[in-house]
Protein backbone atom coordinates (compact mmCIF):
# COMPACT_ATOMS: atom_id res chain seq x y z
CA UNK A 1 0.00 0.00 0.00
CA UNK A 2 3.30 2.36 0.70
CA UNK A 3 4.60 1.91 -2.06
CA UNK A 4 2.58 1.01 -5.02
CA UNK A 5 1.73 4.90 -6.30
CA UNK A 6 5.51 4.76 -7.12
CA UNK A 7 3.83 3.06 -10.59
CA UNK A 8 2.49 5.44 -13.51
CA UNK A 9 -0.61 5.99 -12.09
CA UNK A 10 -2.91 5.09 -15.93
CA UNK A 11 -5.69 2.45 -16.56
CA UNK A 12 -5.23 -0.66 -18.45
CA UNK A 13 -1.31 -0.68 -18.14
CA UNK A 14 1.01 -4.37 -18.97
CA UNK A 15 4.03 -5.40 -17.33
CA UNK A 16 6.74 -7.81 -18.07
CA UNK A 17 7.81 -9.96 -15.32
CA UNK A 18 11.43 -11.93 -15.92
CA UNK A 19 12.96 -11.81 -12.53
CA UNK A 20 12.50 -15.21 -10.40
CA UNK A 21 9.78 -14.96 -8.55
CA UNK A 22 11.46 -16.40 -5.45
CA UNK A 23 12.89 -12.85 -5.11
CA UNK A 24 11.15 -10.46 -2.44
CA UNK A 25 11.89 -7.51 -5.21
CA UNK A 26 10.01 -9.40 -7.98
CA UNK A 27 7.22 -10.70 -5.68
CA UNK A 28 6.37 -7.23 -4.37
CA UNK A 29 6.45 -5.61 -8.05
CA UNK A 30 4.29 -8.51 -9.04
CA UNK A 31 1.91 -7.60 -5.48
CA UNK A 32 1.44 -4.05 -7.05
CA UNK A 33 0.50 -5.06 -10.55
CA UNK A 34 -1.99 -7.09 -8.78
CA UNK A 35 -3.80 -4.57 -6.64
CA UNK A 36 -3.32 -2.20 -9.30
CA UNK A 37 -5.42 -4.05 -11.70
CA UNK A 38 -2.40 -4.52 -14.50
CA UNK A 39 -1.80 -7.41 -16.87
CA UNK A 40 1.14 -9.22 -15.87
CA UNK A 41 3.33 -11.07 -18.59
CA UNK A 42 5.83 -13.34 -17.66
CA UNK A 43 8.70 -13.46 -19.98
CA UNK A 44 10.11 -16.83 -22.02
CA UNK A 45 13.60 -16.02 -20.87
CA UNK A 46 16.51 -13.00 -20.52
CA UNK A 47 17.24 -13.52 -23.61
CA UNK A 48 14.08 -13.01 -24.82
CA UNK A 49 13.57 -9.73 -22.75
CA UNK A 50 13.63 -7.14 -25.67
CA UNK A 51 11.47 -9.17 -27.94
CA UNK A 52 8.72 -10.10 -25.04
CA UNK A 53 8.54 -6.24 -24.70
CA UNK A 54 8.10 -5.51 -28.09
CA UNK A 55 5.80 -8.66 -28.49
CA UNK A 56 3.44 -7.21 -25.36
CA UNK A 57 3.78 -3.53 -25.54
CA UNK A 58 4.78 -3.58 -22.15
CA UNK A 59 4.40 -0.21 -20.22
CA UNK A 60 6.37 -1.19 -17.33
CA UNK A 61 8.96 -4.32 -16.10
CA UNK A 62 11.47 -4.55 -12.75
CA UNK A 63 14.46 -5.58 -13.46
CA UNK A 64 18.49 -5.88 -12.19
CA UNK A 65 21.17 -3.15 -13.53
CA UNK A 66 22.96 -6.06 -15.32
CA UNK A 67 19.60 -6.60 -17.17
CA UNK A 68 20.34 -2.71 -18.33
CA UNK A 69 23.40 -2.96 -18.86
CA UNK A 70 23.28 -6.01 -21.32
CA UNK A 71 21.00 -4.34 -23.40
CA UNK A 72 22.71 -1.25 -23.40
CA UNK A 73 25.70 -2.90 -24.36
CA UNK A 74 23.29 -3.97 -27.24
CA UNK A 75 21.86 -0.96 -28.23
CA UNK A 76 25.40 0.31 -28.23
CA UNK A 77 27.01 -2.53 -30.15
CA UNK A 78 24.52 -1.33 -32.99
CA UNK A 79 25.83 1.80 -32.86
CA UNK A 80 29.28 0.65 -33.59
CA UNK A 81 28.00 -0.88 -36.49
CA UNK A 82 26.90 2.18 -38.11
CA UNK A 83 29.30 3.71 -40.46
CA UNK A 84 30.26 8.17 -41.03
CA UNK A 85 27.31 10.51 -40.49
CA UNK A 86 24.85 8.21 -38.45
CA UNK A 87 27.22 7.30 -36.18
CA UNK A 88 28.41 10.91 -35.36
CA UNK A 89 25.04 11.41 -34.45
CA UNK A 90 23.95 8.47 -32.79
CA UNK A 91 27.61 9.11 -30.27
CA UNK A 92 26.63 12.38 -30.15
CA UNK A 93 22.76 11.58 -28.91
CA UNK A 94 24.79 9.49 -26.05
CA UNK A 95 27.20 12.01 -24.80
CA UNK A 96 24.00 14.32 -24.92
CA UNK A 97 22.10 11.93 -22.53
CA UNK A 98 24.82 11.63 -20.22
CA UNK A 99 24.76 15.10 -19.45
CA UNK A 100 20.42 14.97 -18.79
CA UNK A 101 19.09 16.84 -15.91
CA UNK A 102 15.76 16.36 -14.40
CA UNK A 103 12.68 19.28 -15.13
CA UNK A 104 13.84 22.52 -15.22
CA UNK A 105 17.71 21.98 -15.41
CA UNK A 106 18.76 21.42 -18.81
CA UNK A 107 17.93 24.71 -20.55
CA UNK A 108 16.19 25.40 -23.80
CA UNK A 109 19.52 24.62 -25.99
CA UNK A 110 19.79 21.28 -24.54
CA UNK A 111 16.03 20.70 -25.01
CA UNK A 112 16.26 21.83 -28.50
CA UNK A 113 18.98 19.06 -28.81
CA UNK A 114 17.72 16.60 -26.90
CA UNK A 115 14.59 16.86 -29.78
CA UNK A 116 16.68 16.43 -32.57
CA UNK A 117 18.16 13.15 -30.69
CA UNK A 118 14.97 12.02 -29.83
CA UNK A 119 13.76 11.88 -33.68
CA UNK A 120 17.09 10.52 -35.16
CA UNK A 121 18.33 8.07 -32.63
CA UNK A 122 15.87 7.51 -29.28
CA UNK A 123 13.41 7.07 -30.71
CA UNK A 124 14.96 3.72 -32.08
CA UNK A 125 15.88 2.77 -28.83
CA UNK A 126 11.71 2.71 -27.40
CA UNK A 127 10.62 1.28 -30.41
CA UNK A 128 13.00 -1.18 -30.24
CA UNK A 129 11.50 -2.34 -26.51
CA UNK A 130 8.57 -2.03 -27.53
CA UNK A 131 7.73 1.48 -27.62
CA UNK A 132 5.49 2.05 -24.80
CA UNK A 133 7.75 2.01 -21.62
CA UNK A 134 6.65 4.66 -19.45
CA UNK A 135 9.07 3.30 -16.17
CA UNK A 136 11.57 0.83 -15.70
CA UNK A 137 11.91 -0.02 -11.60
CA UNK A 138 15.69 -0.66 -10.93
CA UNK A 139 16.85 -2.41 -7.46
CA UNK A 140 18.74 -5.42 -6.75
CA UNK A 141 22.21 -4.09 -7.19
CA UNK A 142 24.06 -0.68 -7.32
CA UNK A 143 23.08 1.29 -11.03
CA UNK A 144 25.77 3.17 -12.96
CA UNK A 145 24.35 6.79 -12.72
CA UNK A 146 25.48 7.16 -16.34
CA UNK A 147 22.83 4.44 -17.37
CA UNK A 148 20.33 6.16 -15.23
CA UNK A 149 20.93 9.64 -17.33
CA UNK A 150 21.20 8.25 -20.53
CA UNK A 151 18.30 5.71 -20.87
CA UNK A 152 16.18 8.95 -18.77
CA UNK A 153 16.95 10.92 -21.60
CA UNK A 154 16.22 8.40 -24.07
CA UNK A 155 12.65 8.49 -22.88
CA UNK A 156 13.25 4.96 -20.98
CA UNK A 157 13.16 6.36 -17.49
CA UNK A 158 14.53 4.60 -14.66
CA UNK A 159 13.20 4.61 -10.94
CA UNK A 160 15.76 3.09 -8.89
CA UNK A 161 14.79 1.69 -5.58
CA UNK A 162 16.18 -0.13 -2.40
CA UNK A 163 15.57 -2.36 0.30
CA UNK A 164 16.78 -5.81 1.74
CA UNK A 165 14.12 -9.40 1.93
CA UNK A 166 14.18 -8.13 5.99
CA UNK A 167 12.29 -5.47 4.84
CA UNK A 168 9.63 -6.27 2.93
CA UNK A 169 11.92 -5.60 0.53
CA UNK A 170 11.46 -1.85 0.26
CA UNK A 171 13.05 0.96 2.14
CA UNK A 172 13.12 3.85 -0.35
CA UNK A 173 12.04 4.76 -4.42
CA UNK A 174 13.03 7.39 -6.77
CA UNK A 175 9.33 8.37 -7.23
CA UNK A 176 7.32 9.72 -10.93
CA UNK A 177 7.61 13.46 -9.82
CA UNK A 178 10.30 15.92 -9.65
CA UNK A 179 11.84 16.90 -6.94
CA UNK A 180 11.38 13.17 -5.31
CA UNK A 181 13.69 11.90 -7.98
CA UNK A 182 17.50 12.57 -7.89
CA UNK A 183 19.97 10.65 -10.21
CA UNK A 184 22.80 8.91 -8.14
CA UNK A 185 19.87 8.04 -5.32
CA UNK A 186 17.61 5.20 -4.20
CA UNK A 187 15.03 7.65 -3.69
CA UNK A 188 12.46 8.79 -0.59
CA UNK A 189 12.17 7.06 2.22
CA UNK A 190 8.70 5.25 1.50
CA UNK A 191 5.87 5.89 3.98
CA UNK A 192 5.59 4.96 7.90
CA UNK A 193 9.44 3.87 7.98
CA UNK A 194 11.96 5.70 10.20
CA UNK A 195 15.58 5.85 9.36
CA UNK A 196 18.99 7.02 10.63
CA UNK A 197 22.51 7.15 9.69
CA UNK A 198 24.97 5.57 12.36
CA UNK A 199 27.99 7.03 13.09
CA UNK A 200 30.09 4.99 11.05
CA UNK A 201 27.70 6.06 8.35
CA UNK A 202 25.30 2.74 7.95
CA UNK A 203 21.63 2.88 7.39
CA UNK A 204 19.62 1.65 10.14
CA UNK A 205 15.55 1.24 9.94
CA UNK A 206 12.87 0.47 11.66
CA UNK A 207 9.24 0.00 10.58
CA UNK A 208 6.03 -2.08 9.72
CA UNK A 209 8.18 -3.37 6.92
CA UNK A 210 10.63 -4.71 8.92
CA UNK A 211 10.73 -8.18 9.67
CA UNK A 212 10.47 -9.95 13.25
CA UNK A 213 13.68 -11.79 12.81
CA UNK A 214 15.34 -14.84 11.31
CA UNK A 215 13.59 -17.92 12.64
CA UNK A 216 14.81 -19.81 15.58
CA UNK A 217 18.39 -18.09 15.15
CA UNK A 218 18.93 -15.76 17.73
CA UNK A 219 22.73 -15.06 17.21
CA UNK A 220 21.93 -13.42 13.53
CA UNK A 221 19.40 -11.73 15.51
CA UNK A 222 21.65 -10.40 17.37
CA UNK A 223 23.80 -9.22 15.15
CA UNK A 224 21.37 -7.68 12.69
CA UNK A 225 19.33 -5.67 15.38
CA UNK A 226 20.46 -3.50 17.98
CA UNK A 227 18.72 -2.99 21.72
CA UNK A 228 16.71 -0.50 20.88
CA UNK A 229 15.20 -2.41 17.75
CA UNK A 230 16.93 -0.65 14.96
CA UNK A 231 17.76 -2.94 11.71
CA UNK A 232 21.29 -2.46 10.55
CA UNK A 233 21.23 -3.18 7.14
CA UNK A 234 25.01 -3.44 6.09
CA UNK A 235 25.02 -0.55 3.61
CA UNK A 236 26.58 2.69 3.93
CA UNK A 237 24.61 5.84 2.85
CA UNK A 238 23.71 9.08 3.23
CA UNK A 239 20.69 11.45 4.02
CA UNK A 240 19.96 14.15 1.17
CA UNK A 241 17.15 16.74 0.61
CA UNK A 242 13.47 15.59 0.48
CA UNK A 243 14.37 12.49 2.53
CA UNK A 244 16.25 10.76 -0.46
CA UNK A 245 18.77 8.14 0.29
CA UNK A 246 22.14 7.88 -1.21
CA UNK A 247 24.02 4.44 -1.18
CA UNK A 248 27.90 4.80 -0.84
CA UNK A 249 28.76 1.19 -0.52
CA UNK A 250 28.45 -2.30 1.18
CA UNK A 251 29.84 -2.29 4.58
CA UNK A 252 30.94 -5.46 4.71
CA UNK A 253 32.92 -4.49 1.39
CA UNK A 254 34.87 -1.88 2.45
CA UNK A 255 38.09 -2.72 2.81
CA UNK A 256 41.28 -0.79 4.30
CA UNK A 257 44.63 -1.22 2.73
CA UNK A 258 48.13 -1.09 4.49
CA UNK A 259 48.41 2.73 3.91
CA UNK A 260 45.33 3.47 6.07
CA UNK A 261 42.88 4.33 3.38
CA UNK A 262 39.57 2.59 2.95
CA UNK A 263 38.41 1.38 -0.35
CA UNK A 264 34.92 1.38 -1.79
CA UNK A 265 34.95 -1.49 -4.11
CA UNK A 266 31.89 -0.87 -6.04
CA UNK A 267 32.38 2.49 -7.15
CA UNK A 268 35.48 1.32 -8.92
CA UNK A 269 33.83 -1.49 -10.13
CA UNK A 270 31.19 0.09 -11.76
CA UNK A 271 33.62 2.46 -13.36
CA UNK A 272 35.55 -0.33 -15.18
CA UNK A 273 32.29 -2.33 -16.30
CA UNK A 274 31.01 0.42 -18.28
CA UNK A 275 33.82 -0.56 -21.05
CA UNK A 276 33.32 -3.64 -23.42
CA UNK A 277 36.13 -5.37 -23.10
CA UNK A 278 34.59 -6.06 -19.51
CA UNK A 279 32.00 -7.86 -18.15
CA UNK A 280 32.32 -8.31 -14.71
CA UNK A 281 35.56 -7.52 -11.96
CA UNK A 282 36.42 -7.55 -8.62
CA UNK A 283 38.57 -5.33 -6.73
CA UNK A 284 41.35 -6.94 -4.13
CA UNK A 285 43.89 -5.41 -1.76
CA UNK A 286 42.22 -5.43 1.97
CA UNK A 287 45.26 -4.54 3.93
CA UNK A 288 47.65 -4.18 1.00
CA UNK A 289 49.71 -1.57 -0.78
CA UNK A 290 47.62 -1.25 -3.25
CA UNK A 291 44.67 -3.01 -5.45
CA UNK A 292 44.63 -5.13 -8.03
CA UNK A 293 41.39 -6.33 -9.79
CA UNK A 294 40.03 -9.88 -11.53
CA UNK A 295 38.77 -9.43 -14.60
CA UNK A 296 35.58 -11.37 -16.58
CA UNK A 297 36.05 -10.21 -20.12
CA UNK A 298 32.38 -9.42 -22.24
CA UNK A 299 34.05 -12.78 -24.75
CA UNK A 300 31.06 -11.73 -27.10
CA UNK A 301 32.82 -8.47 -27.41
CA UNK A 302 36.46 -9.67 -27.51
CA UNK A 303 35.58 -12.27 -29.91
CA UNK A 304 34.40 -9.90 -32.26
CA UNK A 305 37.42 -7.83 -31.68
CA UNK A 306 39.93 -10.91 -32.12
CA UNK A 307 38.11 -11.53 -35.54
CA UNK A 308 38.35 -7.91 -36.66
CA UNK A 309 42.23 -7.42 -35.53
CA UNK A 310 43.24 -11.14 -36.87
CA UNK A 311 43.92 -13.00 -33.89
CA UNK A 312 43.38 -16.65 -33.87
CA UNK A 313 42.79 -19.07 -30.54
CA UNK A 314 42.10 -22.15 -29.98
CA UNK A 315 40.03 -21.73 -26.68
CA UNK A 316 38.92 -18.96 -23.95
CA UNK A 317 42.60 -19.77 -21.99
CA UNK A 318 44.55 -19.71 -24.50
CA UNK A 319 42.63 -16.15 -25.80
CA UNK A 320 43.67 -14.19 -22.37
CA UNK A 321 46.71 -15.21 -22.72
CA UNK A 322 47.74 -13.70 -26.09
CA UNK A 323 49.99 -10.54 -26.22
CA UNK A 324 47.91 -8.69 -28.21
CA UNK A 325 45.00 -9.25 -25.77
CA UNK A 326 46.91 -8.32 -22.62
CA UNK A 327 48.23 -5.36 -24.24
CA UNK A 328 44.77 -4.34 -24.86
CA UNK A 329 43.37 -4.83 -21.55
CA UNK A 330 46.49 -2.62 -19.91
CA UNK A 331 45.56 -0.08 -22.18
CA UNK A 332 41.67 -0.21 -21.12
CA UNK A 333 42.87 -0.14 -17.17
CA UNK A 334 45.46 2.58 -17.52
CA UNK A 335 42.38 4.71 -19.72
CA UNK A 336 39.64 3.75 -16.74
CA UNK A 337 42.38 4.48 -13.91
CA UNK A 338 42.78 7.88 -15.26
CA UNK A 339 39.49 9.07 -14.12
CA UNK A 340 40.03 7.59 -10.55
CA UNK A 341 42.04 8.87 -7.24
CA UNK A 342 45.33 7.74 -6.98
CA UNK A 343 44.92 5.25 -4.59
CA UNK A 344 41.70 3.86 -6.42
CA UNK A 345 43.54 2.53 -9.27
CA UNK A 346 44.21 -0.75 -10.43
CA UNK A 347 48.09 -1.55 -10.63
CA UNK A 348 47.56 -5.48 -11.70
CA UNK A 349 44.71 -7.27 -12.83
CA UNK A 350 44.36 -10.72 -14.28
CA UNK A 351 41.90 -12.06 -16.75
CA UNK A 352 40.12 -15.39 -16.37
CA UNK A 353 38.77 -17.23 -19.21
CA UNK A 354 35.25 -17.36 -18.56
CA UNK A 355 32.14 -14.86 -17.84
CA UNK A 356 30.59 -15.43 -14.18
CA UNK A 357 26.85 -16.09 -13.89
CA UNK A 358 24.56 -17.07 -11.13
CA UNK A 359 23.88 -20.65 -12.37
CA UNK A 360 27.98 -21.72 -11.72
CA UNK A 361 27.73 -19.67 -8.30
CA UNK A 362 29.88 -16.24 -8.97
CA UNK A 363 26.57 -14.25 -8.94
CA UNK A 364 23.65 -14.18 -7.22
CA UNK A 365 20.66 -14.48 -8.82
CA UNK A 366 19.77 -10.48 -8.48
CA UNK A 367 23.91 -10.43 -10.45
CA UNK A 368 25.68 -9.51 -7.43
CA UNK A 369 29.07 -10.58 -7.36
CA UNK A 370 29.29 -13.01 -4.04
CA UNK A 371 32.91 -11.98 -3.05
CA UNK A 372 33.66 -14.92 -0.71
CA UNK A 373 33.30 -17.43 -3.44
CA UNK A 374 35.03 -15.64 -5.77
CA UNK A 375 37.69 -14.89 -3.41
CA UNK A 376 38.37 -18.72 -2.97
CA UNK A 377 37.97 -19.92 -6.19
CA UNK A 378 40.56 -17.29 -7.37
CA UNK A 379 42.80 -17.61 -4.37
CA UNK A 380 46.57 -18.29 -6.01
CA UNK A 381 45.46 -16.03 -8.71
CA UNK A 382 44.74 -13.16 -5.57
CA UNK A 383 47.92 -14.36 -3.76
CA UNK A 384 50.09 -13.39 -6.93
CA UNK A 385 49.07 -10.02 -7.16
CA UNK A 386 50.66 -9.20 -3.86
């Protein structure tokens, strides 16, 4: 009931449902379609995401930021394809979105722009999923900002949310209306819940949403609420105008190297995974000098690329182990690195020969990266950097 006006509020309205439905994030966007009277249609697979959309006209799906970012990746991948004056513009129409404002803040030149990329390149985009998305509900994982900005602009606007299963699983939303939207955010703090930032800078709540514990296990109890009933979540955030929330990182995933300085492994993450040649990584170096990253390459992508530069393999290993490879991967890092602080960048990295998904246990199924398993399975590989 708190939270389901975050929805475009029309009649008649269809979503697409691909997330498992064993997920409290699916099952509550699948609760509000319900009491909202909407058509719910459940997708053949994520593969099939694009096409289901265009197949239903769907006006509104949930969905993961690796769901986005695949089919950005897509969308972009197309653009490579295109060859002098259409792809000026359609790079153009993408450095144009990554610069989008919400109402009021973009001025008329930008506007008048933002029209012309509309007509000649966005529209493409919305047609292309279907043409009638009027909100896409983002939560699961941390979303690039950039992605946010640029699929906003694209008329493909993105509400992110947050909360954790122990809460129902919603804490905040990015809602329809400026000003209780900011880019960068989780959004307001949804009705009847009160939250506080502890002094080490975690998010603590407490509400109807809030569960009554874990069952018969008193020492997680324990260590998930405090004695005066607060929740601590595990995530570090902050507390901006109009009640929005802010998420900085994972507690648990901060890390502090030899030097003193603490690391906040997701930020950097998500800066190296908006390149191609990338897929997924993990940043290492908890009480070290300095960190070093492992790297999942997109092998779609650098397949493509080995055909188009001439380079012949015989299998994934052997691929990540060619010179010309390497040499292209340093000169991706040292390019990411550049926009980082000093003690943010990666000095080594290593590449491993296949992609990590949630079915062989490197992701969970909302495409988290589950650090302790990759930590072990890559331990030598970890113990070399250093």
């Amino acid at each position: 009931m708190a939270i389901h006006g975050v929805l475009p509020n029309e009649e008649n309205m269809k979503a697409l449902s691909f997330l498992p439905l064993c997920h409290a994030f699916e099952r509550i966007g699948i609760y509000c379609y319900q009491y909202r009277g909407m058509s719910i249609y459940y997708a053949e697979s994520y593969i099939k995401v694009p096409e289901n959309l265009r197949e239903v006209n769907a006006d509104c799906f949930t969905t993961v930021p690796r769901v986005l970012e695949k089919i950005y990746d897509k969308i972009l991948t197309t653009g490579k394809d295109l060859k002098g004056i259409k792809k000026q513009i359609f790079f153009w129409a993408i450095r144009l979105g990554e610069r989008y404002e919400y109402e009021g803040k973009n001025g008329w030149w930008y506007e008048k722009q933002l029209e012309i990329a509309d007509k000649l390149v966005f529209s493409k985009w919305r047609k292309a999923l279907g043409g009638n998305i009027k909100m896409i509900i983002c939560g699961g994982a941390s979303l690039q900002e950039r992605l946010a900005r640029i699929f906003t602009a694209a008329g493909l606007p993105i509400n992110e949310g947050y909360g954790l299963t122990e809460c129902s699983p919603i804490i905040s939303a990015n809602r329809k209306e400026y000003p209780y939207k900011k880019f960068g955010t989780v959004g307001r703090i949804i009705k009847d819940i009160q939250l506080k930032i502890a002094e080490d800078g975690e998010i603590l709540v407490k509400g109807p949403n809030v569960m009554h514990g874990y069952y018969k296990n008193e020492i997680l109890n324990n260590e998930i609420f405090d004695e005066n009933g607060w929740l601590h979540t595990g995530d570090i955030g902050e507390l901006l105008e109009n009640n929005i929330l802010k998420i900085t990182d994972r507690k648990k995933e901060i890390f502090k190297m030899s030097n003193g300085k603490y690391i906040a492994p997701q930020v950097i993450e998500n800066k190296f995974k908006e390149s191609f040649f990338i897929e997924q990584i993990i940043v290492v170096g908890e009480n070290k000098k300095f960190i070093a990253a492992l790297i999942s390459p997109n092998l779609k992508f650098l397949h493509d690329w080995c055909a188009k530069n001439k380079i012949h393999y015989r299998s994934n290993e052997e691929l990540i182990k060619n010179k010309k490879v390497l040499k292209r991967y340093v000169k991706e890092v040292k390019k990411i690195n550049k926009n980082l602080g000093k003690t943010e960048t990666i000095k080594r990295f290593s590449l491993v020969p296949t992609e990590w998904a949630s079915n062989t246990g490197e992701l969970s199924p909302t495409q988290k990266l589950k650090r302790n398993v990759l930590m072990e399975k890559y331990k030598k590989k970890i113990e070399n950097f250093f």
